[in-house]
PDB file of N, CA and C in Angstrom:
ATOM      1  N   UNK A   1       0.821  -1.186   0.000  1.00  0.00           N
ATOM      2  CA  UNK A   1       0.000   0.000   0.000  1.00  0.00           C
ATOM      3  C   UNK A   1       0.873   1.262   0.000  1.00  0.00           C
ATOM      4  N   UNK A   2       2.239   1.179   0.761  1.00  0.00           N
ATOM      5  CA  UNK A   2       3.035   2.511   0.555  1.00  0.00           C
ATOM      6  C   UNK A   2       3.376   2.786  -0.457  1.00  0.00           C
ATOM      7  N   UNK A   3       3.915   1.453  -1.232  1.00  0.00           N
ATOM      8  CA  UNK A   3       4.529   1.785  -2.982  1.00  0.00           C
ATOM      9  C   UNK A   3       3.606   2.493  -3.718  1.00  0.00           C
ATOM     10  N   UNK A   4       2.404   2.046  -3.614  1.00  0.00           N
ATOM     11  CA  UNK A   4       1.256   2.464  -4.095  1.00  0.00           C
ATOM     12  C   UNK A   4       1.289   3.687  -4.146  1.00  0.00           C
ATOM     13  N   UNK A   5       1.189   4.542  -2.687  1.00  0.00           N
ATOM     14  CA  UNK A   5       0.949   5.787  -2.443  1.00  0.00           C
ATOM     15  C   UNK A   5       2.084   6.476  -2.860  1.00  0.00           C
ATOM     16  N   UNK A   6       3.600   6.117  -2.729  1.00  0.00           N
ATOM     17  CA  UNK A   6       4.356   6.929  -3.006  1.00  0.00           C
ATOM     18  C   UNK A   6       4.547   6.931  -4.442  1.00  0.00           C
ATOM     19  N   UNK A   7       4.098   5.711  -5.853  1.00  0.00           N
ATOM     20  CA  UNK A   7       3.990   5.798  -6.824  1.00  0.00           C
ATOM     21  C   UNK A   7       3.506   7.125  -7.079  1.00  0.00           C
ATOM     22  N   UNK A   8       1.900   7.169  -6.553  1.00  0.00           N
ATOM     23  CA  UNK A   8       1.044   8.143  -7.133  1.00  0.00           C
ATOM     24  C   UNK A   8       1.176   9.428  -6.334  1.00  0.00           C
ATOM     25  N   UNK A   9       2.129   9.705  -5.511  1.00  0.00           N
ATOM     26  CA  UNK A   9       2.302  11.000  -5.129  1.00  0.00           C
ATOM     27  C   UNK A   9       3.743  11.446  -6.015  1.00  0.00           C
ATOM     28  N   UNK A  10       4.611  10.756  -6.938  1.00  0.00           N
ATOM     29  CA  UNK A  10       5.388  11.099  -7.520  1.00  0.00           C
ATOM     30  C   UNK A  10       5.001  11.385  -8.928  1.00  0.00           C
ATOM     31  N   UNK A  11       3.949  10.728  -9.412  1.00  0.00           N
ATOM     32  CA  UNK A  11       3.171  11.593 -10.798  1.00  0.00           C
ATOM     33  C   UNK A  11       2.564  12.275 -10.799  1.00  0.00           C
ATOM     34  N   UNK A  12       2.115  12.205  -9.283  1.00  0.00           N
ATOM     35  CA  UNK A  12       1.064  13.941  -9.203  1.00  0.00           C
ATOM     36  C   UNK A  12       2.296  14.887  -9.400  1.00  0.00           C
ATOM     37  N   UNK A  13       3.653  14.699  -8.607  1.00  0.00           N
ATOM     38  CA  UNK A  13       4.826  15.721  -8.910  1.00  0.00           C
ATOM     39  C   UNK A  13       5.113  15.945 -10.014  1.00  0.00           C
ATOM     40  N   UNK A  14       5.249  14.863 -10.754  1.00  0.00           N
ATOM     41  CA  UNK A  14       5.405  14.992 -11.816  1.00  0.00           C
ATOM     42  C   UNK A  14       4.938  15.328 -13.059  1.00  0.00           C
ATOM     43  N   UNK A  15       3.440  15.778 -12.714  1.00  0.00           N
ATOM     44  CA  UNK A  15       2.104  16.237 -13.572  1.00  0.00           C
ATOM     45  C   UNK A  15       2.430  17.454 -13.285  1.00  0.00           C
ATOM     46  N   UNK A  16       3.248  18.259 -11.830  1.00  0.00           N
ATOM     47  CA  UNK A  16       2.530  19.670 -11.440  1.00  0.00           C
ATOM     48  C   UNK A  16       4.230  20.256 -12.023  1.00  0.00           C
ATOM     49  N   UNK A  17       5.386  19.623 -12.312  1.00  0.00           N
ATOM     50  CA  UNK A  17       5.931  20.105 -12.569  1.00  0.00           C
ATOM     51  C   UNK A  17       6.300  20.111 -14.316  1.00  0.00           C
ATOM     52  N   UNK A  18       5.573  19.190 -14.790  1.00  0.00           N
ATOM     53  CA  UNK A  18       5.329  19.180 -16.370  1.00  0.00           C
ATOM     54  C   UNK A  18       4.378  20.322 -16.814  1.00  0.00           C
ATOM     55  N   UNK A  19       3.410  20.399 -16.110  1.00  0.00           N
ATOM     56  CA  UNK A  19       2.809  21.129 -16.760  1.00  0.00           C
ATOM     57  C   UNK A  19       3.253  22.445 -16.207  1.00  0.00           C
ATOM     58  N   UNK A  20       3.731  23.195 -15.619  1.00  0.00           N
ATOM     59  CA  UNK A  20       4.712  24.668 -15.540  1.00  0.00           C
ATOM     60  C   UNK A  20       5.510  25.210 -16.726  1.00  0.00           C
ATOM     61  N   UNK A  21       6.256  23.870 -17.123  1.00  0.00           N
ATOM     62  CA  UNK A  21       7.130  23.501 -18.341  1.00  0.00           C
ATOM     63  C   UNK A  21       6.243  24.436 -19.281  1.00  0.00           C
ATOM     64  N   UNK A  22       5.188  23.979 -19.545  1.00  0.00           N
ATOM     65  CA  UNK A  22       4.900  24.153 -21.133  1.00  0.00           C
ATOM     66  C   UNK A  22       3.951  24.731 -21.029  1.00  0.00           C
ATOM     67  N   UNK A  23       4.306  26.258 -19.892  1.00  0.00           N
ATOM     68  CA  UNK A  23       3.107  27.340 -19.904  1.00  0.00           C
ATOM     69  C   UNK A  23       3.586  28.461 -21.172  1.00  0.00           C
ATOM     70  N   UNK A  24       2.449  28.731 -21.444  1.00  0.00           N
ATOM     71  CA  UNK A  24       2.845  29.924 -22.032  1.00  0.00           C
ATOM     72  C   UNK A  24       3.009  29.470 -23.752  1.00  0.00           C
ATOM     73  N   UNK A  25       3.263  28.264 -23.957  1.00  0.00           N
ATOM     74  CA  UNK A  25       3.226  27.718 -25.313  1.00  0.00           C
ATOM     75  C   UNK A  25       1.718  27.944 -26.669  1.00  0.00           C
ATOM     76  N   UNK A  26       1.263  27.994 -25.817  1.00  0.00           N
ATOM     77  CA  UNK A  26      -0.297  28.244 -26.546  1.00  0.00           C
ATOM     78  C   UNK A  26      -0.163  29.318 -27.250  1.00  0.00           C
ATOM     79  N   UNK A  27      -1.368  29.323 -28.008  1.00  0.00           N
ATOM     80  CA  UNK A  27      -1.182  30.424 -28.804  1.00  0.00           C
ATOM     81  C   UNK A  27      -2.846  30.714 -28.922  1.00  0.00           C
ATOM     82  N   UNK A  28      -3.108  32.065 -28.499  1.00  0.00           N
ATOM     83  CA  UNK A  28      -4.743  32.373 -27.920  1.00  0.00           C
ATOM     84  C   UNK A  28      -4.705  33.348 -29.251  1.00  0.00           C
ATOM     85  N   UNK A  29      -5.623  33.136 -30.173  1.00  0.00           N
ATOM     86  CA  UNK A  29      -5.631  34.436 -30.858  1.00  0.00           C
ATOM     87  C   UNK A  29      -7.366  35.019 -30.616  1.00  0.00           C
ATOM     88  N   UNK A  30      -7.356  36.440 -30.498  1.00  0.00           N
ATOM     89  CA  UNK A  30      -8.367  37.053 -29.920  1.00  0.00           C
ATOM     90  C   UNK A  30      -8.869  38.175 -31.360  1.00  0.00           C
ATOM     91  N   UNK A  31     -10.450  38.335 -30.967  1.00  0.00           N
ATOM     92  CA  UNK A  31     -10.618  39.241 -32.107  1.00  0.00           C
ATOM     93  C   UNK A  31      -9.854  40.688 -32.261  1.00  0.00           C
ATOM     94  N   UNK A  32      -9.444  41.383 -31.282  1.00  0.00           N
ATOM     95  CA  UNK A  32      -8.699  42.128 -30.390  1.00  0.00           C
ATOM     96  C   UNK A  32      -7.829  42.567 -30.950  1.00  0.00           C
ATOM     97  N   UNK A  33      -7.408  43.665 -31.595  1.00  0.00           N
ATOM     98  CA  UNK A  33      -6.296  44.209 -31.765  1.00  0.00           C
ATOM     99  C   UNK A  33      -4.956  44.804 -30.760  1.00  0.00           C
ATOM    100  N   UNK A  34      -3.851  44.237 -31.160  1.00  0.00           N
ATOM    101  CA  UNK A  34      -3.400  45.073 -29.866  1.00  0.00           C
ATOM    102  C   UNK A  34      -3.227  46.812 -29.990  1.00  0.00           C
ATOM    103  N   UNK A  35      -2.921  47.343 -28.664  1.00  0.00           N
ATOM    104  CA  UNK A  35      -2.967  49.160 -28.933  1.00  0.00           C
ATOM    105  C   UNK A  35      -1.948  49.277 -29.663  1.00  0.00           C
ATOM    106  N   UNK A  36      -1.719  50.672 -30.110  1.00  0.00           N
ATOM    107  CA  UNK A  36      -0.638  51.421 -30.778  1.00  0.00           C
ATOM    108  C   UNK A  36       0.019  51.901 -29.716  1.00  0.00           C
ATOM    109  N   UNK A  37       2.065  51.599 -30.061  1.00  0.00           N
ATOM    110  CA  UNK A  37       2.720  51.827 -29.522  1.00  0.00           C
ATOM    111  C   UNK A  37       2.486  53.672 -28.552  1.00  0.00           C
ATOM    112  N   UNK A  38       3.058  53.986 -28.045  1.00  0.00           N
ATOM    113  CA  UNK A  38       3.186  55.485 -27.369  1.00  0.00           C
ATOM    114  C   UNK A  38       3.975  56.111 -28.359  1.00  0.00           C
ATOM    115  N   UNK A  39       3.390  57.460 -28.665  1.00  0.00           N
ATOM    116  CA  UNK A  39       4.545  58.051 -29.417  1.00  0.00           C
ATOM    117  C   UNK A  39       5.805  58.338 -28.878  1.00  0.00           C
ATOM    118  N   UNK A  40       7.223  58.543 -29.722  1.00  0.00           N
ATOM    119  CA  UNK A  40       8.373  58.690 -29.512  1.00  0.00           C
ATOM    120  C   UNK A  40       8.330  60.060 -28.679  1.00  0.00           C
ATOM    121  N   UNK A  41       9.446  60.227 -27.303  1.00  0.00           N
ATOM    122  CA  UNK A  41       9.693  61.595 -26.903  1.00  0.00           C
ATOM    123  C   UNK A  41      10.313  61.880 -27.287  1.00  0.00           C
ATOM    124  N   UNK A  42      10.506  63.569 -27.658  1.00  0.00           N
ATOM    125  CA  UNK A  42      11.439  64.074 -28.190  1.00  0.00           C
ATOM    126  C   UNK A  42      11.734  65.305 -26.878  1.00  0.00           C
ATOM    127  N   UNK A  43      12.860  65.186 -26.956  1.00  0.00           N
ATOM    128  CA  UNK A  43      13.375  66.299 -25.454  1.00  0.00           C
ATOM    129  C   UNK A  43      13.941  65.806 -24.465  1.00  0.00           C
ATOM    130  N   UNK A  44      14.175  66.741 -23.765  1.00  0.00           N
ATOM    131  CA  UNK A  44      14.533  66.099 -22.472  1.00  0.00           C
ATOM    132  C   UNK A  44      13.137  65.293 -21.488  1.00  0.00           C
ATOM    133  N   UNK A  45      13.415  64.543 -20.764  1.00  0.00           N
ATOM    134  CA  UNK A  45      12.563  63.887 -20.070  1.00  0.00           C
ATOM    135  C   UNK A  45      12.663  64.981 -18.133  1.00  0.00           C
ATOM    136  N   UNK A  46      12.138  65.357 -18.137  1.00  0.00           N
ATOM    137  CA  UNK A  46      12.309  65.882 -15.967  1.00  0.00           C
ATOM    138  C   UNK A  46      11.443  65.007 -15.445  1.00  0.00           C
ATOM    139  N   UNK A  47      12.432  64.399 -14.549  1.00  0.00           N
ATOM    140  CA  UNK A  47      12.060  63.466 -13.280  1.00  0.00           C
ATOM    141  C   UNK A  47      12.104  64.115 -12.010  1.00  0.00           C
ATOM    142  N   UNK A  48      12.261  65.388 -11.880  1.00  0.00           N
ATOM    143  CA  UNK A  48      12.389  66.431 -10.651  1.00  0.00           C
ATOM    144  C   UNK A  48      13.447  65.923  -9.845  1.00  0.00           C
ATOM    145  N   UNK A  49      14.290  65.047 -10.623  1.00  0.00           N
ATOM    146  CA  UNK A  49      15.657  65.402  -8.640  1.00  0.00           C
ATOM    147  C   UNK A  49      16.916  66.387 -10.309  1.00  0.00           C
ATOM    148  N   UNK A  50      17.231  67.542  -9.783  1.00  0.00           N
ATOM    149  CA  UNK A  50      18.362  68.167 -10.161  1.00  0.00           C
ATOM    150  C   UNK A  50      19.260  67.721  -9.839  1.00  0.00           C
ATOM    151  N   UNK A  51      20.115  67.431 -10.835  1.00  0.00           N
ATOM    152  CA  UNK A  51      21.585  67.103 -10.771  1.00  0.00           C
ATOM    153  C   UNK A  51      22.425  68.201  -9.864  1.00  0.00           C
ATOM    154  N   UNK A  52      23.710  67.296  -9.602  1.00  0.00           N
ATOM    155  CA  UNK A  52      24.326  68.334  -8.684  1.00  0.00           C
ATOM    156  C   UNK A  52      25.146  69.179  -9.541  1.00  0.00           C
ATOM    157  N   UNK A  53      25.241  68.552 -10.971  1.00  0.00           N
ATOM    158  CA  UNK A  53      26.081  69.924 -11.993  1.00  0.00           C
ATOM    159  C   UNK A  53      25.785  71.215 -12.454  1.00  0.00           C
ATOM    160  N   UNK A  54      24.279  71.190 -11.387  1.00  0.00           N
ATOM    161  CA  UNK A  54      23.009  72.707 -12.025  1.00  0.00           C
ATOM    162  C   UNK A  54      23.231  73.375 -10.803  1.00  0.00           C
ATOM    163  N   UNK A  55      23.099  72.562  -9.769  1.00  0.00           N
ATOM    164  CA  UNK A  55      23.528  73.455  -8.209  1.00  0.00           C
ATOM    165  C   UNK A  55      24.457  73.881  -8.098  1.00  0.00           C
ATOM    166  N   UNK A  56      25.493  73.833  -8.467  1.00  0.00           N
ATOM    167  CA  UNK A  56      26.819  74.544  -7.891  1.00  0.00           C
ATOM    168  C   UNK A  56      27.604  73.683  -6.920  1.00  0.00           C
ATOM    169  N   UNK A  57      27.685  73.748  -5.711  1.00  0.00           N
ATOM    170  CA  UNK A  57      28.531  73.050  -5.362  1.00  0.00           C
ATOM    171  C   UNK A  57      27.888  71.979  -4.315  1.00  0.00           C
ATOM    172  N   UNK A  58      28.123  70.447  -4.915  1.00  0.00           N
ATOM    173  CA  UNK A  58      26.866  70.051  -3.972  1.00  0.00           C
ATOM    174  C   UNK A  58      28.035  69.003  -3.248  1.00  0.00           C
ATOM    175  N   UNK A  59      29.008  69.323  -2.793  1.00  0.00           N
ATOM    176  CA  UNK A  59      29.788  68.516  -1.609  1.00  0.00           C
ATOM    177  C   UNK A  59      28.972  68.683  -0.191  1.00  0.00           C
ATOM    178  N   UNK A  60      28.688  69.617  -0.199  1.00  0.00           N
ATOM    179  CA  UNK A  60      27.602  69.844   1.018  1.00  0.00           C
ATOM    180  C   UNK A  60      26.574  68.819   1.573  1.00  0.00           C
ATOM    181  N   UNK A  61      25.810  68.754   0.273  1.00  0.00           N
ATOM    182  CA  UNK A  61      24.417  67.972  -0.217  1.00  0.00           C
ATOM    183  C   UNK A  61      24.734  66.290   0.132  1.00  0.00           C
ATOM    184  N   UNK A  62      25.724  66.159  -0.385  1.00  0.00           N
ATOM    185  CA  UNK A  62      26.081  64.871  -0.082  1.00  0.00           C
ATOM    186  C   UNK A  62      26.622  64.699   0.486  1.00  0.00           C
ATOM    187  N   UNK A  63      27.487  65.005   1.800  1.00  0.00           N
ATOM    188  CA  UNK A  63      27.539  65.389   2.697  1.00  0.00           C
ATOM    189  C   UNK A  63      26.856  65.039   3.870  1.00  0.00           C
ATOM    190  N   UNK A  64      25.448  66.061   3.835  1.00  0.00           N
ATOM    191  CA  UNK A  64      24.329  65.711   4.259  1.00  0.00           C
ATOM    192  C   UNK A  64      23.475  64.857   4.045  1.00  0.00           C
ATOM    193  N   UNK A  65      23.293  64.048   3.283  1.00  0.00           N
ATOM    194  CA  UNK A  65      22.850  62.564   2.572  1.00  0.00           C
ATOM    195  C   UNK A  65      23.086  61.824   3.622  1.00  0.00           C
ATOM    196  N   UNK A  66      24.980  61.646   3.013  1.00  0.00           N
ATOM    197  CA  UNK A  66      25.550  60.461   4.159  1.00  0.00           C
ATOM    198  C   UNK A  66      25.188  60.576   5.174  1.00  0.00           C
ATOM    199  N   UNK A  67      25.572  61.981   5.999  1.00  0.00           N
ATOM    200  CA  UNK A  67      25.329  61.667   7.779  1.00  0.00           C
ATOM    201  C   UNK A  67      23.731  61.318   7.649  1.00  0.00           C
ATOM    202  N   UNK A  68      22.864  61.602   7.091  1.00  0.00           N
ATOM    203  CA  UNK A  68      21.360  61.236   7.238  1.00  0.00           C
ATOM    204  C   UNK A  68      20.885  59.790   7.271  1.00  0.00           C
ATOM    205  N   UNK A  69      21.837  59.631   6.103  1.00  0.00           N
ATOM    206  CA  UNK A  69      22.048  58.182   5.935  1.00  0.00           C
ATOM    207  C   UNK A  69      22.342  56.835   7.013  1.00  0.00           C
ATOM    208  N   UNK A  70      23.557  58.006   8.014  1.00  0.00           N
ATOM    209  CA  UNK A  70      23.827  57.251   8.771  1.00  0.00           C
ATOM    210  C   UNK A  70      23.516  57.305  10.424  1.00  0.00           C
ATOM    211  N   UNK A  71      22.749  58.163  10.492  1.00  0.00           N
ATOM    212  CA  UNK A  71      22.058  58.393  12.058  1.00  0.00           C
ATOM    213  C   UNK A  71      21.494  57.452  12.301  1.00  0.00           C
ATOM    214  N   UNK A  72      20.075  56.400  11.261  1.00  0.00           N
ATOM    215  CA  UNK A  72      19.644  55.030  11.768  1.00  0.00           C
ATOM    216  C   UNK A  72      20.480  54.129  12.131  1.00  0.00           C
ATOM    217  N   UNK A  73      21.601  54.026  11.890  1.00  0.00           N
ATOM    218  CA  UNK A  73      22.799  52.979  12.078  1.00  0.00           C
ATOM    219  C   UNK A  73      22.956  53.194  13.323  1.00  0.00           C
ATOM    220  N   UNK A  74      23.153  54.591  14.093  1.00  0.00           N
ATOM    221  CA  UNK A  74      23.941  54.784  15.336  1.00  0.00           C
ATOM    222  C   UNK A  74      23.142  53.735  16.416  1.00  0.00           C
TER     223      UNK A  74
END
């Protein structure tokens, strides 16, 4: 009765790891068009943090980073 059970608990493994294998293989086609890409940017992109080459002198800045950085440590 154990062979038994451990037979069929090793093809259930072996069912759950076969079929992972060969996800994604299908091929679903839908009436569905897909969207149109985003148009191209042209320009600069601003993410709002300024570089430190626009500030002037930012040894300071970072500076102040680090020790900020490092007060949770103390």
């Amino acid at each position: 009765m154990k062979s038994y059970r451990n037979a069929i608990a090793a093809l259930v493994l072996a069912f759950v790891f076969s079929t992972s294998a060969f996800a994604g293989d299908g091929i679903i086609h839908t009436d569905r068009t897909p969207p149109p890409p985003p148009p191209p940017t042209n320009g600069i992109m601003w993410t709002g943090i300024a570089s430190p080459a626009s500030e002037g002198d930012a040894l300071p800045e970072i500076a102040l980073t680090l020790l900020q950085a490092l007060i949770p440590l103390l």
